[in-house]
C-alpha atoms as a PDB file:
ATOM      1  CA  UNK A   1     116.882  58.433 160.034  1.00  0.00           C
ATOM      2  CA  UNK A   2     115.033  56.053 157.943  1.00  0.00           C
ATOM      3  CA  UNK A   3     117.358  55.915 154.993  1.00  0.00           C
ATOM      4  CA  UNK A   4     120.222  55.524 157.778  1.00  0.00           C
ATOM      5  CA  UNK A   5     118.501  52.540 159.697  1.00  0.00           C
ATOM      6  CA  UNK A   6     118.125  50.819 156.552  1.00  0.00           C
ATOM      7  CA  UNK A   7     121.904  51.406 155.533  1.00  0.00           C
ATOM      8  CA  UNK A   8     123.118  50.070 158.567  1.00  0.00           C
ATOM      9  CA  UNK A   9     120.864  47.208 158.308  1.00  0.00           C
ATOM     10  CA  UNK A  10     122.229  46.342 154.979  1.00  0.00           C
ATOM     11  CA  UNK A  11     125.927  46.919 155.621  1.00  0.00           C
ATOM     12  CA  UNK A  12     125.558  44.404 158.422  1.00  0.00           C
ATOM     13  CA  UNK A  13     123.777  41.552 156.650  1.00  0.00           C
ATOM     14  CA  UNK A  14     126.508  42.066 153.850  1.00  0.00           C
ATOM     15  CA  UNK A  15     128.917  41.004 156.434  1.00  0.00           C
ATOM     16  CA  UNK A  16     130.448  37.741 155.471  1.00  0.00           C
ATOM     17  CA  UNK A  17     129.176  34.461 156.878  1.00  0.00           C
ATOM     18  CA  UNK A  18     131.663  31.742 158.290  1.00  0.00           C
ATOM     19  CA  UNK A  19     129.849  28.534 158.036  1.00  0.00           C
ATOM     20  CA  UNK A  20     130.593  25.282 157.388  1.00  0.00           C
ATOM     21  CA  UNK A  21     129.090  23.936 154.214  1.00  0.00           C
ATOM     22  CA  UNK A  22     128.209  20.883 153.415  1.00  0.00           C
ATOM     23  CA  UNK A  23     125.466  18.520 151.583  1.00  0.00           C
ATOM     24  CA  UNK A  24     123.278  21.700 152.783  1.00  0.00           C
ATOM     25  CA  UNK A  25     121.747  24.093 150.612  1.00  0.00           C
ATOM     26  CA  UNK A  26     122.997  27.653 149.768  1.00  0.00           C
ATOM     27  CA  UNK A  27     119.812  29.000 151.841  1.00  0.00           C
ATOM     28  CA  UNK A  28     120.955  27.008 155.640  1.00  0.00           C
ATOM     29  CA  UNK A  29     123.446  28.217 157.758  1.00  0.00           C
ATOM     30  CA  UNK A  30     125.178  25.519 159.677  1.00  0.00           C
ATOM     31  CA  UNK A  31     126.371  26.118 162.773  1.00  0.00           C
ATOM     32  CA  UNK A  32     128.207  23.632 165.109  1.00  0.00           C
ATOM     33  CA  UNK A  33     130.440  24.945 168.825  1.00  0.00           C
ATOM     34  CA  UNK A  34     129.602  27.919 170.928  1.00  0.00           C
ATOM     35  CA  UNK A  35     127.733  30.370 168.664  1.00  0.00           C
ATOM     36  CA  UNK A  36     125.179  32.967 168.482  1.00  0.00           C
ATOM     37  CA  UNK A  37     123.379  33.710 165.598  1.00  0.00           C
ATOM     38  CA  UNK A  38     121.408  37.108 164.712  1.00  0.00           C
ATOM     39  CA  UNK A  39     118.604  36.687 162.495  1.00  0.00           C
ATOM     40  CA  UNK A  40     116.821  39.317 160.434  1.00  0.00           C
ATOM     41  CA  UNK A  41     114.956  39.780 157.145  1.00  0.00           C
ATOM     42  CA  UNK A  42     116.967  39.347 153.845  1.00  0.00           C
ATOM     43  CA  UNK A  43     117.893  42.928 151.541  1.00  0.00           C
ATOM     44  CA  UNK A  44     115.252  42.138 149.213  1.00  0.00           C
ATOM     45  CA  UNK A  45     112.519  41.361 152.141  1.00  0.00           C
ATOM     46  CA  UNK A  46     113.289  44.430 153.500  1.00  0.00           C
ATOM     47  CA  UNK A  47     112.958  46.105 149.743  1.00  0.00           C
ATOM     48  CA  UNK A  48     109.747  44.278 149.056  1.00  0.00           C
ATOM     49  CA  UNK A  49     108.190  45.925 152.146  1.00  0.00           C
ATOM     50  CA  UNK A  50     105.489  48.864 151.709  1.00  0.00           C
ATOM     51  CA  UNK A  51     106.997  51.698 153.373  1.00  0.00           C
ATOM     52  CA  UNK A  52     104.441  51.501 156.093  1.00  0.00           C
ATOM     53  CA  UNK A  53     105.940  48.070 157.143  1.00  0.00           C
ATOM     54  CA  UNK A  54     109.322  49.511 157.031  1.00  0.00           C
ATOM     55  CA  UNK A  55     108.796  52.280 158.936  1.00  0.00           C
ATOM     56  CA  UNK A  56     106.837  49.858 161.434  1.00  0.00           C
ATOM     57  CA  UNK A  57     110.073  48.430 162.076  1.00  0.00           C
ATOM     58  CA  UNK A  58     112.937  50.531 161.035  1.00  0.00           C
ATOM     59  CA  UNK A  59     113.673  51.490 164.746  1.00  0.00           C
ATOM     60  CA  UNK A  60     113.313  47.864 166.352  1.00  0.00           C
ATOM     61  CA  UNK A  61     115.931  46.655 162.944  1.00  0.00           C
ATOM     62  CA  UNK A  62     118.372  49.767 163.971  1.00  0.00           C
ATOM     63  CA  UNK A  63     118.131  49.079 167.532  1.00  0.00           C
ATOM     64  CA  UNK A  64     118.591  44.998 166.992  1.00  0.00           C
ATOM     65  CA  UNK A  65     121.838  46.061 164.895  1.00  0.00           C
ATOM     66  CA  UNK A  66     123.082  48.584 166.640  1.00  0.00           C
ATOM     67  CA  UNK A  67     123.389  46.419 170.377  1.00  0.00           C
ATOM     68  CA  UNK A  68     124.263  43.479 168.202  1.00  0.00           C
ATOM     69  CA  UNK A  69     127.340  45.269 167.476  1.00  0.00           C
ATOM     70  CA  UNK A  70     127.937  46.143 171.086  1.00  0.00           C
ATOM     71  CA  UNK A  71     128.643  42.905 172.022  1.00  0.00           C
ATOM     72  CA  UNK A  72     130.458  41.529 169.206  1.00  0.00           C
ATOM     73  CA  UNK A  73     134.088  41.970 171.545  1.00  0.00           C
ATOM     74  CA  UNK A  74     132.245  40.402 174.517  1.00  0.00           C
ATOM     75  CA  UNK A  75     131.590  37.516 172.004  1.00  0.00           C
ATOM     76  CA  UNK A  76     135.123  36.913 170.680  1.00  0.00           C
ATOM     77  CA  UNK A  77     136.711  37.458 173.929  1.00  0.00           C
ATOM     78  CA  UNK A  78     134.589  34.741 175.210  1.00  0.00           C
ATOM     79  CA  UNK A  79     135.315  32.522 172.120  1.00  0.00           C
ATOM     80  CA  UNK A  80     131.861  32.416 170.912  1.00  0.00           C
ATOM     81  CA  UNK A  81     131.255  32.206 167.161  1.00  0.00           C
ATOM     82  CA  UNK A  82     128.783  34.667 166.021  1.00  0.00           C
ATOM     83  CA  UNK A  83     126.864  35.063 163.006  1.00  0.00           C
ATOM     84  CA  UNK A  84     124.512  37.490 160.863  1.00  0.00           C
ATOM     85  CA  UNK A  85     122.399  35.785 158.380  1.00  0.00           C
ATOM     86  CA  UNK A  86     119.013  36.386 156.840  1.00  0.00           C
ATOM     87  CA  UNK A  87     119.192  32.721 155.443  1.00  0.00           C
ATOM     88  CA  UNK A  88     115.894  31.013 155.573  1.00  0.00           C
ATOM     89  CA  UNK A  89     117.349  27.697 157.280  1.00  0.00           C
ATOM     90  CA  UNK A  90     119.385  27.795 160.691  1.00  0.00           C
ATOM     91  CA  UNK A  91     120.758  24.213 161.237  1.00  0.00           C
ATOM     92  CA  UNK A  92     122.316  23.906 164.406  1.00  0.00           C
ATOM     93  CA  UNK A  93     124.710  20.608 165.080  1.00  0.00           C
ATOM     94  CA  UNK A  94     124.311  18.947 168.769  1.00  0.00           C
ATOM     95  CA  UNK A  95     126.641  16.494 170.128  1.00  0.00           C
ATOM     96  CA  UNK A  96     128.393  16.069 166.972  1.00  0.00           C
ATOM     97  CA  UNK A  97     125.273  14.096 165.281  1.00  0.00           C
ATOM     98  CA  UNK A  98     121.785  15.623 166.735  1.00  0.00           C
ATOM     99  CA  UNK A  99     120.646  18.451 163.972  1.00  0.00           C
ATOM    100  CA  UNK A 100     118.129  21.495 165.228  1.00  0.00           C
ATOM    101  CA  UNK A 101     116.645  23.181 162.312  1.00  0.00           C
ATOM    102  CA  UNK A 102     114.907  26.613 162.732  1.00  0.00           C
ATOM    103  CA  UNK A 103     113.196  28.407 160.001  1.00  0.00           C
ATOM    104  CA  UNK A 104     113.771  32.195 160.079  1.00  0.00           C
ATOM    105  CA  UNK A 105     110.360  33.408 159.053  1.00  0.00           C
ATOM    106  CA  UNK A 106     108.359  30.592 160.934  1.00  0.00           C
ATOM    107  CA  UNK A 107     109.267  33.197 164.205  1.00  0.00           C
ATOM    108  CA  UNK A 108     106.583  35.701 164.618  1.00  0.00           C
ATOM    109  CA  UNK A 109     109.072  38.402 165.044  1.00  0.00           C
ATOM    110  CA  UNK A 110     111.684  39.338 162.164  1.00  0.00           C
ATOM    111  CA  UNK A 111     114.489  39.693 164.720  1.00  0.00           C
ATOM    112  CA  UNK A 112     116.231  37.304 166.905  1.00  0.00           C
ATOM    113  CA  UNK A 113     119.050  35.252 168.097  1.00  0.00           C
ATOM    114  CA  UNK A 114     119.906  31.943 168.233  1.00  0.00           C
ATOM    115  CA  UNK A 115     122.625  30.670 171.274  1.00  0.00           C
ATOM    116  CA  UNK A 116     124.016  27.355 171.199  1.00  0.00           C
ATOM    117  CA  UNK A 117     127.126  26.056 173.119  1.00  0.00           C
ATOM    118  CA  UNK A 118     127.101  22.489 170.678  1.00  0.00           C
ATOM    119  CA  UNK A 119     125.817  20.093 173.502  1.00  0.00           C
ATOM    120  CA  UNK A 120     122.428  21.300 175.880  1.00  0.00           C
ATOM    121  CA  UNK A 121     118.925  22.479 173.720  1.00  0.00           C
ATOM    122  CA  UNK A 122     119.663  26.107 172.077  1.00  0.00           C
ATOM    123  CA  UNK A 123     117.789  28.843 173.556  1.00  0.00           C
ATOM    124  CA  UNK A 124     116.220  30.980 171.321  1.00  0.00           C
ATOM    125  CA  UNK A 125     115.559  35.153 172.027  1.00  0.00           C
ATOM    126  CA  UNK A 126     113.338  37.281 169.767  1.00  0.00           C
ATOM    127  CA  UNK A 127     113.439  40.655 169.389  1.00  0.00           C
ATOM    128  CA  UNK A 128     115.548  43.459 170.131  1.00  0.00           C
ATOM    129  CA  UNK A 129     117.553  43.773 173.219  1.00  0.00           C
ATOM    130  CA  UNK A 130     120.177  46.286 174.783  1.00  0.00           C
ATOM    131  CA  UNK A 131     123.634  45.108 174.905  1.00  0.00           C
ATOM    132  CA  UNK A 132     123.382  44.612 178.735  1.00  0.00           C
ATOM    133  CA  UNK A 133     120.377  42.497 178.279  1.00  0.00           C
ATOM    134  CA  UNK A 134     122.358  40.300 175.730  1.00  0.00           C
ATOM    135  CA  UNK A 135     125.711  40.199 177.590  1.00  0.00           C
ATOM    136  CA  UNK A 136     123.214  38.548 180.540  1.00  0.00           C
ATOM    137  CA  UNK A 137     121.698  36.288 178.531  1.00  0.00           C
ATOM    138  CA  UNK A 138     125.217  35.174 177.086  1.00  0.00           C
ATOM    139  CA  UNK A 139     126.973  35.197 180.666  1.00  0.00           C
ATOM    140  CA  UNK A 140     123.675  32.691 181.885  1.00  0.00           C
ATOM    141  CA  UNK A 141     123.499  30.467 178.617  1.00  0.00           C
ATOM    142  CA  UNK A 142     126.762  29.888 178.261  1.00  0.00           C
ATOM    143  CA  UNK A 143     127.771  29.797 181.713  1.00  0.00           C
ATOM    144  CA  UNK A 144     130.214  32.611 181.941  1.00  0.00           C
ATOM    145  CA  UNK A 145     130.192  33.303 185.827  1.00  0.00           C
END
């Protein structure tokens, strides 16, 4: 189960980002509109682990993956962006001129999401969660009634 959690895990984070770039560094992810953004721990973070650490949290990574994917459709039929990234810097664009910046490791969990809908404060959720979970705190951030 192990060596499948952590395949998963690493298939996913390979996934391509779409995000604008900029004058920001190759290590930010900018994101701008109605988005969510799942954060986790980098290939090589997760390699660097002892395998006491990654077994602490092999579950909670398959789990945060595997209901991350259950509500990718939900996502795109609601036109929300979403995004994967184990980049240290999330920038998020407000209003078309306020910046957020979020630091992936400065959470004390090594999971999480980001939701922003471009204009009101992002809300920020760490940890795993089932897809029902998520597709309520979607349907309540982003207003989806």
């Amino acid at each position: 189960m192990k060596l499948f959690s952590a395949g998963i895990f690493f298939l996913i984070m390979a996934t391509p980002l779409l995000a604008q770039t900029g004058d920001i560094d190759k290590d930010t992810l900018l994101v701008s509109g109605r988005a969510v953004v799942f954060f986790g721990p980098s290939q090589s973070e997760y390699l660097a682990m002892t395998d006491t650490e990654k077994d602490a949290i092999d579950e909670r990574l398959y789990d945060f993956y595997h209901y991350r994917g259950k509500v990718l459709d939900f996502l795109k039929l609601n036109n929300i962006q979403e995004f994967s990234t184990a980049k240290r810097k999330i920038q998020v664009l407000l209003n078309g001129t306020e910046n957020r910046i979020y630091y992936r490791k400065a959470f004390d969990h090594f999971v999480g999401l980001i939701m922003t809908d471009g204009v009101q404060a992002p809300r920020v959720f760490l940890g795993p969660a089932k897809d029902a979970d998520l597709i309520w705190m979607f349907e309540d951030f982003f207003s989806l009634y």
